[in-house]
Protein backbone atom coordinates (compact mmCIF):
# COMPACT_ATOMS: atom_id res chain seq x y z
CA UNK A 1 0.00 0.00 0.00
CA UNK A 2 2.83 2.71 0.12
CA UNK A 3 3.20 2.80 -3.27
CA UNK A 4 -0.71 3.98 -3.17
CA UNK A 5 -0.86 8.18 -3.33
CA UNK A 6 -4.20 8.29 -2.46
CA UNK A 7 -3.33 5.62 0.77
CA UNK A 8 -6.86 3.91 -0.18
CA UNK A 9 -8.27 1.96 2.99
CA UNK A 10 -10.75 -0.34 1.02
CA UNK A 11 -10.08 0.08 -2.63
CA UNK A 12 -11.96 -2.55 -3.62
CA UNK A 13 -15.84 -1.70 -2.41
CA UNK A 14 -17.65 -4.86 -3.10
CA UNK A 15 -20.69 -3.42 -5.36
CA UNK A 16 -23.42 -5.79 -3.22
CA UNK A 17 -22.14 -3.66 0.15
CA UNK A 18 -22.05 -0.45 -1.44
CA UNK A 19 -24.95 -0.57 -2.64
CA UNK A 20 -26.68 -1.77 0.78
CA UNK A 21 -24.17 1.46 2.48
CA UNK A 22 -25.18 3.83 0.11
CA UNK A 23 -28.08 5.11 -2.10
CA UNK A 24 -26.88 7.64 -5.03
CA UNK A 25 -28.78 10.83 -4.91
CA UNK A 26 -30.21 11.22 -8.04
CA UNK A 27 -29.00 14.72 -10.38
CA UNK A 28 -32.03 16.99 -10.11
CA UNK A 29 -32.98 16.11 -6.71
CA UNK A 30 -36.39 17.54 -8.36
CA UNK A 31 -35.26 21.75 -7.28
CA UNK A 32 -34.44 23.93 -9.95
CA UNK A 33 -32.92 26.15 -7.59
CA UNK A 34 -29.19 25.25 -6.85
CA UNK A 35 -28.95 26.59 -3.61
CA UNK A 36 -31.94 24.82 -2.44
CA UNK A 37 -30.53 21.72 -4.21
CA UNK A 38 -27.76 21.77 -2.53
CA UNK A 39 -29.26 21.89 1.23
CA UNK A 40 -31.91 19.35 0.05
CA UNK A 41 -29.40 17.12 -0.99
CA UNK A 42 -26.88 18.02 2.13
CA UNK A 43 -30.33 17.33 4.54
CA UNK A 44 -31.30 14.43 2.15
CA UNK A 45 -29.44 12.10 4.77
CA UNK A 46 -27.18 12.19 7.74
CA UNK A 47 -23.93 11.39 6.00
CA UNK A 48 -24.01 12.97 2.23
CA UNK A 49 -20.40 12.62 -0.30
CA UNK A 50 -20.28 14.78 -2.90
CA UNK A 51 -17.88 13.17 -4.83
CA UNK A 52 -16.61 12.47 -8.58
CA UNK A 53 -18.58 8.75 -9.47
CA UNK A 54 -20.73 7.04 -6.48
CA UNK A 55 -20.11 4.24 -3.87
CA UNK A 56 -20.08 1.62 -7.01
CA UNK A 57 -17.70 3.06 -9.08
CA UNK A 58 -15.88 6.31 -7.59
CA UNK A 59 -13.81 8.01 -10.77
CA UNK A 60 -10.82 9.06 -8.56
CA UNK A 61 -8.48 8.02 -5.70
CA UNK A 62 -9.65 10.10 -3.32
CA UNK A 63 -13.43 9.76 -3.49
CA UNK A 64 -12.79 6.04 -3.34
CA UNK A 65 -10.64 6.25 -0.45
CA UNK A 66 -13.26 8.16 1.26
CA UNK A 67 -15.90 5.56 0.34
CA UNK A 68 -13.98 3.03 1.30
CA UNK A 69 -13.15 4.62 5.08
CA UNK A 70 -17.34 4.77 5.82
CA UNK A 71 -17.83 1.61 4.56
CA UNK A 72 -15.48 0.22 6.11
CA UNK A 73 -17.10 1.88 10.17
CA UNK A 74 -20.50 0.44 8.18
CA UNK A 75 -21.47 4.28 8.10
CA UNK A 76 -24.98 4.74 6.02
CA UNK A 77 -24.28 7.50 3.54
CA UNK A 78 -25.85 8.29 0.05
CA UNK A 79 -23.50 10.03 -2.48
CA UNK A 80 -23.98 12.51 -5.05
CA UNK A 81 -22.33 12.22 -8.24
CA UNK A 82 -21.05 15.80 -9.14
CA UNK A 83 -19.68 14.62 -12.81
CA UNK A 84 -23.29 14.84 -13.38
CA UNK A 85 -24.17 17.78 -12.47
CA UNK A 86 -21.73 20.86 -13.37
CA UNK A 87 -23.83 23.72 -12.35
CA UNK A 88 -24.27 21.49 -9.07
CA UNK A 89 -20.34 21.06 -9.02
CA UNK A 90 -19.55 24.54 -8.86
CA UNK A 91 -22.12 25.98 -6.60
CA UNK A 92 -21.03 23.40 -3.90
CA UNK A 93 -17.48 25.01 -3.74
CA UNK A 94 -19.52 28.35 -3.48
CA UNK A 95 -22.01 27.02 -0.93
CA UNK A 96 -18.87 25.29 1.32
CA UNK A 97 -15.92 27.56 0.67
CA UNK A 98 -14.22 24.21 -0.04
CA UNK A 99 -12.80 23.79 -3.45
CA UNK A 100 -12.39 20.15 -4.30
CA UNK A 101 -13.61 17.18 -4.21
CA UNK A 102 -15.33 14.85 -2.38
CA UNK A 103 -16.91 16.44 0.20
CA UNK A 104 -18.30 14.75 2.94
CA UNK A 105 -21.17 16.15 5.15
CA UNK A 106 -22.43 14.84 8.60
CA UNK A 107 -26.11 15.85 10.04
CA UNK A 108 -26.00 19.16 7.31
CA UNK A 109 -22.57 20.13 8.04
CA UNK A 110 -19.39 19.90 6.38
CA UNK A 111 -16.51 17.78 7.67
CA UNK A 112 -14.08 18.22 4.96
CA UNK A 113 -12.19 16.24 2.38
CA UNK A 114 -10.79 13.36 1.55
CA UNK A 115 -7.54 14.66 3.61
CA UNK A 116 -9.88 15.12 6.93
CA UNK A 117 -11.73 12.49 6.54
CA UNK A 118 -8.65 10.33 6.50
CA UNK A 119 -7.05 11.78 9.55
CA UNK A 120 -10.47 11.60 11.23
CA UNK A 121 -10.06 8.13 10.22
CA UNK A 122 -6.83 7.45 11.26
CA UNK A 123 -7.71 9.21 15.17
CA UNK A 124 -10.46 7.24 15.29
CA UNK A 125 -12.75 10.47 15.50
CA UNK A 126 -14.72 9.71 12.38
CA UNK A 127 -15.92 6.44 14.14
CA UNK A 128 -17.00 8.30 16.84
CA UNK A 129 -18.97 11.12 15.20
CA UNK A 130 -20.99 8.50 12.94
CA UNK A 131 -22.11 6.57 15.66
């Protein structure tokens, strides 16, 4: 694994347990409004990704690696797939005043990245604020 950039904790998600750990929002999220989009989505569930793919098939190291941390503490979550949506993808920086990508957001607020979520990780924090 330390030839791994991205140090991925579970980079292999199998698709049966993703999909029981986490339902895709779908693009849309019926709101034409982006702002109220985005707080729908962000209220949509208590742990919310933003993130470039979904929990089947994340399109880069670091949303992965984030997947695979709350699936591996069994956290529920639902992801958003921002690839889809590029008005969506650039209103979220806007709305978070956090520029990249995934985000990850507990109870409506924001936690942070892939790099916060990994040290939350790592501290065994993260377990404690999803239980």
């Amino acid at each position: 694994m330390s030839d791994n950039p991205f140090k991925i904790i579970n980079p292999k998600v199998e698709e049966e347990h993703a999909k029981k750990a986490s339902t895709e929002i779908p693009t849309g999220f019926e709101e034409a409004d982006t702002q109220k989009r985005i707080e729908k989505i962000i209220n949509s569930n208590s742990v919310v990704v933003f993130m470039k793919g979904n929990a089947s098939f994340p399109q880069c190291g670091f949303s992965a690696n984030t997947v695979g941390m709350l699936t591996q503490l069994n956290a529920g979550f639902r992801t958003y797939d921002i690839l889809q949506d590029p008005e969506l993808r650039q209103a979220i920086k806007e709305f978070s005043n956090w520029p990249t990508f995934p985000q990850v957001y507990l109870k409506g607020k924001l936690i942070g990245g892939n790099d916060i979520v990994t040290e939350m990780y790592q501290s065994g924090d993260l377990a404690k604020v999803l239980s």
